[in-house]
Structures are given as C-alpha cells and as structure tokens.
Protein backbone atom coordinates (compact mmCIF):
# COMPACT_ATOMS: atom_id res chain seq x y z
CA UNK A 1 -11.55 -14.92 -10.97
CA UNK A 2 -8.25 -13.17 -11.32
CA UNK A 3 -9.79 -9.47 -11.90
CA UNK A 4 -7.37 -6.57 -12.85
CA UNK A 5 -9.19 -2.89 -12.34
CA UNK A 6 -6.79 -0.31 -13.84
CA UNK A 7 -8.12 3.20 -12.79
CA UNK A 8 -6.49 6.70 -11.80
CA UNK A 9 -7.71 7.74 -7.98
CA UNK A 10 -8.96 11.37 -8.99
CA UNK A 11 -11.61 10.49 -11.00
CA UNK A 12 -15.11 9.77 -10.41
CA UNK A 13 -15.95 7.04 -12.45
CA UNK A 14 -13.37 4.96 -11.07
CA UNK A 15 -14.44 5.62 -7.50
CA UNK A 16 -18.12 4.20 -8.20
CA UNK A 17 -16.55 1.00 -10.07
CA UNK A 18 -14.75 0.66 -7.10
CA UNK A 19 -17.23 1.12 -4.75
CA UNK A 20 -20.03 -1.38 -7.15
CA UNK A 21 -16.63 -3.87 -6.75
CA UNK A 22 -16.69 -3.81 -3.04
CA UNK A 23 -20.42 -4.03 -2.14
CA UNK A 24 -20.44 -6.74 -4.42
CA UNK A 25 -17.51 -8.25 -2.54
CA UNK A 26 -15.53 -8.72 -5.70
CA UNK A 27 -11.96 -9.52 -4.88
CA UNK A 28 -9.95 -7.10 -7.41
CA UNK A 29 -6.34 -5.70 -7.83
CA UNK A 30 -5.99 -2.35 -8.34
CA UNK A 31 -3.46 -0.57 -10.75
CA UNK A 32 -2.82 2.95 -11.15
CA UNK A 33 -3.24 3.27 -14.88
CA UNK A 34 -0.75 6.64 -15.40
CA UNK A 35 1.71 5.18 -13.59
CA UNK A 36 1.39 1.67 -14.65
CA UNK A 37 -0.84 1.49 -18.18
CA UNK A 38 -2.41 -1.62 -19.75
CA UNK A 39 0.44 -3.62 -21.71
CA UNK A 40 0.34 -3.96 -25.34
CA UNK A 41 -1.30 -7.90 -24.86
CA UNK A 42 -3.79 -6.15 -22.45
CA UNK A 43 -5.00 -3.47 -24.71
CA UNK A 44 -5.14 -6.21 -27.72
CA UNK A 45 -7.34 -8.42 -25.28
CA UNK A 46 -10.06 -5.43 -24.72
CA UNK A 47 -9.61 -5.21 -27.94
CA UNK A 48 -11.28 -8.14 -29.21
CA UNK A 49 -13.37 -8.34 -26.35
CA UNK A 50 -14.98 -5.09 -27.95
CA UNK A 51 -15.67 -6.49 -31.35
CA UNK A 52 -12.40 -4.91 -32.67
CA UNK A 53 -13.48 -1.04 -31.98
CA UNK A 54 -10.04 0.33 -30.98
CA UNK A 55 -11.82 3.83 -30.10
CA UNK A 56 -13.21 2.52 -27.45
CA UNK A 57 -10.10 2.06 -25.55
CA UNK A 58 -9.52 5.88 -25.70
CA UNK A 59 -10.19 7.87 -23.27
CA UNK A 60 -12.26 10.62 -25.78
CA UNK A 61 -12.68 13.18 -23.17
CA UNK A 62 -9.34 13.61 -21.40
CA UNK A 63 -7.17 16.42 -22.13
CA UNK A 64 -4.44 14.48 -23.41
CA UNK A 65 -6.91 12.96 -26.01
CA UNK A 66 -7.63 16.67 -27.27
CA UNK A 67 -4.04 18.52 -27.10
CA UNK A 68 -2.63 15.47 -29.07
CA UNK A 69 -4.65 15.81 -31.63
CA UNK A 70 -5.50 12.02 -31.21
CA UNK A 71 -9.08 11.79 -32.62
CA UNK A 72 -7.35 13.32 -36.02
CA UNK A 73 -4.67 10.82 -35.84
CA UNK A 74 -6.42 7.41 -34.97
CA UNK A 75 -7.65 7.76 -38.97
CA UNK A 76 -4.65 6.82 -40.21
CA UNK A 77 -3.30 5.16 -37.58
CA UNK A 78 -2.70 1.34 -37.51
CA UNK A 79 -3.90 -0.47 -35.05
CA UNK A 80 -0.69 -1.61 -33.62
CA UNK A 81 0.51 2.16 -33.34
CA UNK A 82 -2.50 3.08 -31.76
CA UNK A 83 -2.05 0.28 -28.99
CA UNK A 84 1.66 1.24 -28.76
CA UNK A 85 0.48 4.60 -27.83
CA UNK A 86 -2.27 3.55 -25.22
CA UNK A 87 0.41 1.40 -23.60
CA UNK A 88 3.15 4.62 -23.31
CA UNK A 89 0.41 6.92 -21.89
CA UNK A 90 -2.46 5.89 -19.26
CA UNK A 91 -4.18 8.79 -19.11
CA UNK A 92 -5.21 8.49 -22.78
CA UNK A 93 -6.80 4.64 -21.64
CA UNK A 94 -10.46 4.65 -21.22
CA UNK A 95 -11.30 4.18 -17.29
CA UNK A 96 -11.81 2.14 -15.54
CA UNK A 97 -10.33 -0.75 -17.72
CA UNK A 98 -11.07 -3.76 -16.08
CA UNK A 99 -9.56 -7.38 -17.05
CA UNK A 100 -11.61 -10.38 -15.44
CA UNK A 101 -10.27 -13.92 -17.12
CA UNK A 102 -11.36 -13.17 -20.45
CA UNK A 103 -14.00 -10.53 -19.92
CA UNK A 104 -13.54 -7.02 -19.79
CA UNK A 105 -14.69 -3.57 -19.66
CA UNK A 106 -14.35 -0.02 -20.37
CA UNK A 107 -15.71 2.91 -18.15
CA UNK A 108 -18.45 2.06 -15.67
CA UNK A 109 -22.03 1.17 -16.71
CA UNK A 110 -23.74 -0.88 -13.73
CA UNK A 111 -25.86 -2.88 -15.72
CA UNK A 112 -22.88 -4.07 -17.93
CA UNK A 113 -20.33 -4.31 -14.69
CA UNK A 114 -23.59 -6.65 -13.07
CA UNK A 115 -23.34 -9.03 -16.09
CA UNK A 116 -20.23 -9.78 -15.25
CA UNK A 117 -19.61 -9.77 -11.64
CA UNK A 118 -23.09 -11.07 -10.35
C-alpha cells in the first residue's frame, strides 16, 4: 500500500501518527505539508472519502485558520475555492493528512488509524 502521510514536524499530533506508523511497521512517505501541501486531486480525494464535509480538511485551530477569517469565509465559499486555498497554504490542512490507496484520514485518532493499517 502506497501510503502518503503529509504532516508538519513541530506538532504533536503528527509525531504520535508517526510513531503508531512505525510500531506498526507501516511503510509510509513523509511530506512536509507547509512546504509541500496536498494537491488540488488530493484534497478532492479526502474529500469524498469524508462524505463530502470540506471542513474537515481545515485545520480549525491553527492560527492561520483564525487571522484569515476562514471559518467566516468557507460559508460562501465554493468548494473548488476552498480546495484551491488548502492546496496554496499547508498550514491551513488538517494534520496529519494521510493518503493510503483510496483510504484516508484526517488528524490522528488510534482507533480510526487501526482500521486502516492493522
């Protein structure tokens, strides 16, 4: 399984996906998602793999969410736009984001991660 793990080294939550990844021996390549976000086909993927609930690929905490004012916006954003942003800025990506065929997920929750990679 080809498995893509896009995740920024100073936080947290990425360091305990990583970690569940290697004591499961899971074989994964990791991207720095600031530097190098999710495409635009990537983030349409997740997409659908989460029923179609584009907030979820936002990362609602981070700062960047806040001092852009992107909760506001995403309410009359389209869809598109909204991906088309993701894709310009990583930091506002939900992380982890992990691609895995055509699975995925969104921030770290063992038992969801264990569905998938056990």
């Amino acid at each position: 399984m080809n498995v893509r793990v896009y995740e920024y080294a100073k936080c947290s939550t990425c360091r305990k996906a990583l970690s569940f990844l290697d004591s499961k021996k899971v074989a994964y390549a990791k991207i720095p998602i600031v530097e190098q976000p999710p495409t635009v086909a990537e983030l349409g993927l997740m997409l659908k793999i989460l029923g179609g609930d584009l907030k979820r690929l936002f990362n609602t905490s981070g700062e960047l969410y806040r001092e852009m004012g992107v909760a506001e916006k995403l309410k009359t954003m389209s869809t598109d736009a909204a991906i088309k942003l993701l894709a310009k800025n990583g930091k506002l990506v939900k992380r982890p984001f992990v691609l895995a065929g055509d699975k995925g997920l969104v921030g770290f929750k063992e038992e969801e991660w264990k569905g998938i990679f056990l």
